[in-house]
C-alpha atoms as a PDB file:
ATOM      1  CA  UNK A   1      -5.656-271.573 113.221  1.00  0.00           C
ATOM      2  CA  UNK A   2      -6.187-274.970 114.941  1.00  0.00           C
ATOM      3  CA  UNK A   3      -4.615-273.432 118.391  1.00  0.00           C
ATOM      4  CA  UNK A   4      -7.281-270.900 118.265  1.00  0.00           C
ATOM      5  CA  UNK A   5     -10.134-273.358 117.754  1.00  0.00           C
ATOM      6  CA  UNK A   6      -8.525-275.686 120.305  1.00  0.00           C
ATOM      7  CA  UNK A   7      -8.874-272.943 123.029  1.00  0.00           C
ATOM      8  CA  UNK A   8     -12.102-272.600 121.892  1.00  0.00           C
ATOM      9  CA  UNK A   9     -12.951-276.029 122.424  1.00  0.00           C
ATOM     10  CA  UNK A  10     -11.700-275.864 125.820  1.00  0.00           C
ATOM     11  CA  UNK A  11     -13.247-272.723 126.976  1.00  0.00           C
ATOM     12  CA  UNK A  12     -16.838-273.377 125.217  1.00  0.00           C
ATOM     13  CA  UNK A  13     -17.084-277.100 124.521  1.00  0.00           C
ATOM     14  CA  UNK A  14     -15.959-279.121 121.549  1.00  0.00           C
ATOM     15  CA  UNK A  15     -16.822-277.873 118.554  1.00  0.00           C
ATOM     16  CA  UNK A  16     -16.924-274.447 119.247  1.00  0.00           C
ATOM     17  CA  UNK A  17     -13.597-273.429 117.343  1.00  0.00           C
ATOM     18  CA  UNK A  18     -14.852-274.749 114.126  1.00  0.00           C
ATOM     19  CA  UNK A  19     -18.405-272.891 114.573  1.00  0.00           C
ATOM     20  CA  UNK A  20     -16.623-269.488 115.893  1.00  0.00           C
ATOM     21  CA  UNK A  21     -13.488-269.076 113.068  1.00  0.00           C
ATOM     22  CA  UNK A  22     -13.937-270.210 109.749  1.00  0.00           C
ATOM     23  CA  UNK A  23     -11.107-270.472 107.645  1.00  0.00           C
ATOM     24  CA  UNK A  24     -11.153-266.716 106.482  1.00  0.00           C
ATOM     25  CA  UNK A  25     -10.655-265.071 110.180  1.00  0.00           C
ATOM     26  CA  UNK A  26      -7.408-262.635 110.402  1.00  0.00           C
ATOM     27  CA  UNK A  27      -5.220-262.544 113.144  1.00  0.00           C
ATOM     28  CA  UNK A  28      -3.289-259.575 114.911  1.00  0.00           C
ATOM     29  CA  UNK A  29      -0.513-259.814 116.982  1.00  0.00           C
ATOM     30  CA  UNK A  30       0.969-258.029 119.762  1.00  0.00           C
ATOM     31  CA  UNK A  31       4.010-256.552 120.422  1.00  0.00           C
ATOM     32  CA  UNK A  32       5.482-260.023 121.487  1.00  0.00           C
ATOM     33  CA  UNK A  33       4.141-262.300 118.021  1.00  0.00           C
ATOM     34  CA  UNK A  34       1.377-263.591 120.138  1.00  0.00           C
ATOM     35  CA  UNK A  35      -2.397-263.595 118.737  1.00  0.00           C
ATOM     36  CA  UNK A  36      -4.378-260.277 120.216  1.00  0.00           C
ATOM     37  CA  UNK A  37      -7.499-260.260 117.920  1.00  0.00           C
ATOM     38  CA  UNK A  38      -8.716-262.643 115.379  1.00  0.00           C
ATOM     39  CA  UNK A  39     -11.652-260.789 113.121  1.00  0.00           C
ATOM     40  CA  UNK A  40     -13.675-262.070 110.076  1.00  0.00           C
ATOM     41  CA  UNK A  41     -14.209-259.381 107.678  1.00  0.00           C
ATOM     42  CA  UNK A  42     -12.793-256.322 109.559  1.00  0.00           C
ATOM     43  CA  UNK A  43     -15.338-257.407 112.888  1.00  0.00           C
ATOM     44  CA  UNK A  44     -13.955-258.585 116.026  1.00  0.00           C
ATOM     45  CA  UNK A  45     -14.801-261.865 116.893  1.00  0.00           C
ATOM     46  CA  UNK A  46     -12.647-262.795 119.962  1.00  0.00           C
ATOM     47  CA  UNK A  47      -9.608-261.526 122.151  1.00  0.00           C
ATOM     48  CA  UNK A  48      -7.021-263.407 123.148  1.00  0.00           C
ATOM     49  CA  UNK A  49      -6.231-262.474 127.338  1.00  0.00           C
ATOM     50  CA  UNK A  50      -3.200-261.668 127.589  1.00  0.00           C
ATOM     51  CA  UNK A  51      -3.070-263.033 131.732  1.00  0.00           C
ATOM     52  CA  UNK A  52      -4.569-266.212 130.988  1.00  0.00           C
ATOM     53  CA  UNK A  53      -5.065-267.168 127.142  1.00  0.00           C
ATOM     54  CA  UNK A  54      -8.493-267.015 127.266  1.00  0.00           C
ATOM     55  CA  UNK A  55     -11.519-265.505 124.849  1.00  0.00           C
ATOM     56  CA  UNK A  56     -13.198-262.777 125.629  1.00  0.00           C
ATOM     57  CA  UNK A  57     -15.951-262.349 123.114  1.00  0.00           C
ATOM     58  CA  UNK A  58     -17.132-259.398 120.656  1.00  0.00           C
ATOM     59  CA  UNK A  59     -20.930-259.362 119.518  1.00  0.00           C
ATOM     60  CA  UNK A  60     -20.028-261.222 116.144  1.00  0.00           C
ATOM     61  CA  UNK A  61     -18.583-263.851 117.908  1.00  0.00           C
ATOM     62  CA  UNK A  62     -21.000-264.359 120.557  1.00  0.00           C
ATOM     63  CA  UNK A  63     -23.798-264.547 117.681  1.00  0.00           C
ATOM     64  CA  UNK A  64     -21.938-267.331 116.046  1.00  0.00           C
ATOM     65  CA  UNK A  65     -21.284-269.366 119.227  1.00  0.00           C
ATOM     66  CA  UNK A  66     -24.934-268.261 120.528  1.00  0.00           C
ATOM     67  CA  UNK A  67     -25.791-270.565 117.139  1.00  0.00           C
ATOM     68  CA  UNK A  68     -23.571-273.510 117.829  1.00  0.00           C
ATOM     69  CA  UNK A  69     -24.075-273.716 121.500  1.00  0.00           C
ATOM     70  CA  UNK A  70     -27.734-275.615 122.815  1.00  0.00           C
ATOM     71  CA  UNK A  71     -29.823-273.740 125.137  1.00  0.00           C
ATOM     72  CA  UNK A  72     -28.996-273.429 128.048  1.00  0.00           C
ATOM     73  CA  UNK A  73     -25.316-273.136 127.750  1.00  0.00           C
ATOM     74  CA  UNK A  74     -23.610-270.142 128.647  1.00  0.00           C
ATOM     75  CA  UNK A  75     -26.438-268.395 129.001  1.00  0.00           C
ATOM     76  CA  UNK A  76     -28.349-265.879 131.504  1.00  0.00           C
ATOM     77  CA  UNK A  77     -31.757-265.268 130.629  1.00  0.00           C
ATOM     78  CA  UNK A  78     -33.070-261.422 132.219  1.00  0.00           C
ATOM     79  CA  UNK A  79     -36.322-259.991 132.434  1.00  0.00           C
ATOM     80  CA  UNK A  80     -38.152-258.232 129.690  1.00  0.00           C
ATOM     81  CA  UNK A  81     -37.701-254.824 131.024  1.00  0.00           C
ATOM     82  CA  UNK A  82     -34.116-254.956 131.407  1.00  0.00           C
ATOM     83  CA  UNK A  83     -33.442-255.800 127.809  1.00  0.00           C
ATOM     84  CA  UNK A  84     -33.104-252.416 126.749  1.00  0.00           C
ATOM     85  CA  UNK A  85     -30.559-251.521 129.061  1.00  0.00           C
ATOM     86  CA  UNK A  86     -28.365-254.285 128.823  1.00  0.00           C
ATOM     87  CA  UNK A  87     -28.869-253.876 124.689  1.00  0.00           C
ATOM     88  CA  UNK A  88     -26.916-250.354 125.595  1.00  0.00           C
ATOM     89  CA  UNK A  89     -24.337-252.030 127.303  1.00  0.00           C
ATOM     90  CA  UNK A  90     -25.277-251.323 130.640  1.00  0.00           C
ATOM     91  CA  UNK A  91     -24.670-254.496 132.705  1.00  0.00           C
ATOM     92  CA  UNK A  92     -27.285-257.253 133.714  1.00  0.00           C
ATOM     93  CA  UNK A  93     -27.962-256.929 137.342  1.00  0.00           C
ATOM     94  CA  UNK A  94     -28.738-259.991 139.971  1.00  0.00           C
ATOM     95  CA  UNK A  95     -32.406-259.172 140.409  1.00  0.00           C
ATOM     96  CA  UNK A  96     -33.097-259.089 136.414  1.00  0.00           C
ATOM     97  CA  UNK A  97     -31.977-262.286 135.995  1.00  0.00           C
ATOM     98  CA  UNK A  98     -34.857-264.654 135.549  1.00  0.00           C
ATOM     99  CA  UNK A  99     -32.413-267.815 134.894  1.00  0.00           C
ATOM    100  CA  UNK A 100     -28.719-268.800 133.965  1.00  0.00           C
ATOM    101  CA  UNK A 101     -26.639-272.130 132.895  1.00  0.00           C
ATOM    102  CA  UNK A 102     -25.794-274.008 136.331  1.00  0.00           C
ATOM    103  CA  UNK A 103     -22.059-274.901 134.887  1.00  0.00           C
ATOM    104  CA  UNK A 104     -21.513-270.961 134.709  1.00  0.00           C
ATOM    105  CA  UNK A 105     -18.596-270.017 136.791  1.00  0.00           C
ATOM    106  CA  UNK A 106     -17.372-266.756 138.016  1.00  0.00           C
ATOM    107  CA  UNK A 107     -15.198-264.527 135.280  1.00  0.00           C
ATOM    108  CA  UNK A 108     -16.581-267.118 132.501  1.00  0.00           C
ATOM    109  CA  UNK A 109     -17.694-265.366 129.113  1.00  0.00           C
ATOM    110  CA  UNK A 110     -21.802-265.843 128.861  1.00  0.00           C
ATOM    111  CA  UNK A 111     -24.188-265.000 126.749  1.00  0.00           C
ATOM    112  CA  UNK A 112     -27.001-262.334 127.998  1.00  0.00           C
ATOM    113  CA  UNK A 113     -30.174-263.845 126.223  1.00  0.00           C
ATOM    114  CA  UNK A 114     -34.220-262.596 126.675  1.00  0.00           C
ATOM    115  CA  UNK A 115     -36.959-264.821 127.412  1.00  0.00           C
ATOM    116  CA  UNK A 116     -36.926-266.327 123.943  1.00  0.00           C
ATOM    117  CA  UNK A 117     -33.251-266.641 123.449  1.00  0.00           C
ATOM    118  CA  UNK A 118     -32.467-263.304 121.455  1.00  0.00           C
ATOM    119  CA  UNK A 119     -29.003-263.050 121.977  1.00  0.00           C
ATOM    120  CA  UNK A 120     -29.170-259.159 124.015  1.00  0.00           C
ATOM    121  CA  UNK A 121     -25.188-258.396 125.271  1.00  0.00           C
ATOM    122  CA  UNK A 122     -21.799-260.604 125.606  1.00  0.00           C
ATOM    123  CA  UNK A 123     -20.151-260.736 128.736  1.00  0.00           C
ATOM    124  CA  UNK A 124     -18.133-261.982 131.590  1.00  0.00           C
ATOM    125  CA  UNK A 125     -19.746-263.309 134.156  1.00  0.00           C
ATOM    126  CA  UNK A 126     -19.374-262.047 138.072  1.00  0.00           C
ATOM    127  CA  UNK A 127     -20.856-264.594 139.708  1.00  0.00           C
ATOM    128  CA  UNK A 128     -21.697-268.449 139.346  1.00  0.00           C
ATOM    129  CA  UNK A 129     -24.894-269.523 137.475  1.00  0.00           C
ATOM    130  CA  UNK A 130     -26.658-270.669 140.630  1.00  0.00           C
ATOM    131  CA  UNK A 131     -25.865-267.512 142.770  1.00  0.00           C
ATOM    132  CA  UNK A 132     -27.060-265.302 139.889  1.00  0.00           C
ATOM    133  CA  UNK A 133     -30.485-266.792 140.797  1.00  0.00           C
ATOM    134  CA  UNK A 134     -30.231-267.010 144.453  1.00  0.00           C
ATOM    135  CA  UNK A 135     -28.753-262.767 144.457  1.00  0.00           C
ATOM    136  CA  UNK A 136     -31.620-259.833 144.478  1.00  0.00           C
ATOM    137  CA  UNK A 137     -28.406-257.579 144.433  1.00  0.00           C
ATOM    138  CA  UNK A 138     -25.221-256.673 142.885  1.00  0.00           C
ATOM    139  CA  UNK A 139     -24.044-257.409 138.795  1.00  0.00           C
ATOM    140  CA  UNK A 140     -24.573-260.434 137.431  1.00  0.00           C
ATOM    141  CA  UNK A 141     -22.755-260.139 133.990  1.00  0.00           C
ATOM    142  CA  UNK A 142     -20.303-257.523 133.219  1.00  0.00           C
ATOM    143  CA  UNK A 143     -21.523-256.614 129.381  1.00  0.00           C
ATOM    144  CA  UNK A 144     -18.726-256.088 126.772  1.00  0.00           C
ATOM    145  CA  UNK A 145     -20.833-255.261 124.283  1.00  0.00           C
ATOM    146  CA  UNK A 146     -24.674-255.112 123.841  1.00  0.00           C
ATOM    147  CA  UNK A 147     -26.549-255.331 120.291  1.00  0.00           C
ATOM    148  CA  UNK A 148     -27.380-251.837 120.259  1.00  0.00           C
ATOM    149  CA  UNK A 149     -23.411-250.652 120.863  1.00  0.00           C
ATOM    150  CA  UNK A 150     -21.665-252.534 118.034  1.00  0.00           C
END
């Protein structure tokens, strides 16, 4: 338990492992005893990476860390009318993006928000914060998993 909230802590800022697994999570492991999945109540909350021992969120998760984390972190904010889409799990696109987290990096796991902070889709990020506002072109946010596809 307390190496999966310390990666958390790392990866999203301290605090964040006690916010995203309370003491009732589950684990899985892979083939080689290492943690694959930890889930709360049969729902996915995180994956572990196999290549580099990072998170990659599911919906459940990202809503609790949405919670815990201050506006703006981690997030990319998109237009109105691409909300629908990206609720589908279609990803966010460059030119939707209205505005996004400076300290976002490339391949980091973001939240896809609307204009009021409605948590839309969970993600990885494909480019930095500040490119995602300088680009009219290209994917902003790979979307895992949108509200609508849980």
């Amino acid at each position: 338990m307390q190496r999966v909230r310390r990666i958390a802590d790392f990866q999203f800022g301290r605090g964040a492992g006690e916010a995203l697994f309370p003491d009732q999570v589950t684990f899985s492991y892979s083939t080689t005893k290492r943690v694959r999945y930890v889930s709360l109540a049969k729902e996915r909350l995180v994956t572990v990476r196999a290549n580099d021992g990072r998170f990659t969120l599911g919906y459940p998760g990202a809503q609790a860390l949405h919670a815990f984390l201050p506006a703006p972190a981690n997030r990319v904010v998109i237009m109105e009318e691409a909300v629908p889409f990206v609720a589908d799990g279609k990803n966010a696109m460059a030119k939707h993006v209205i505005s996004s987290d400076p300290n976002i990096h490339a391949e980091d796991e973001v939240f896809v928000v609307d204009e009021s902070d409605n948590l839309i889709a969970t993600g990885m990020a494909v480019l930095s914060g500040s490119e995602m506002i300088g680009f009219n072109y290209g994917t902003a946010v790979k979307v895992r998993q949108g509200r609508n596809k849980k």
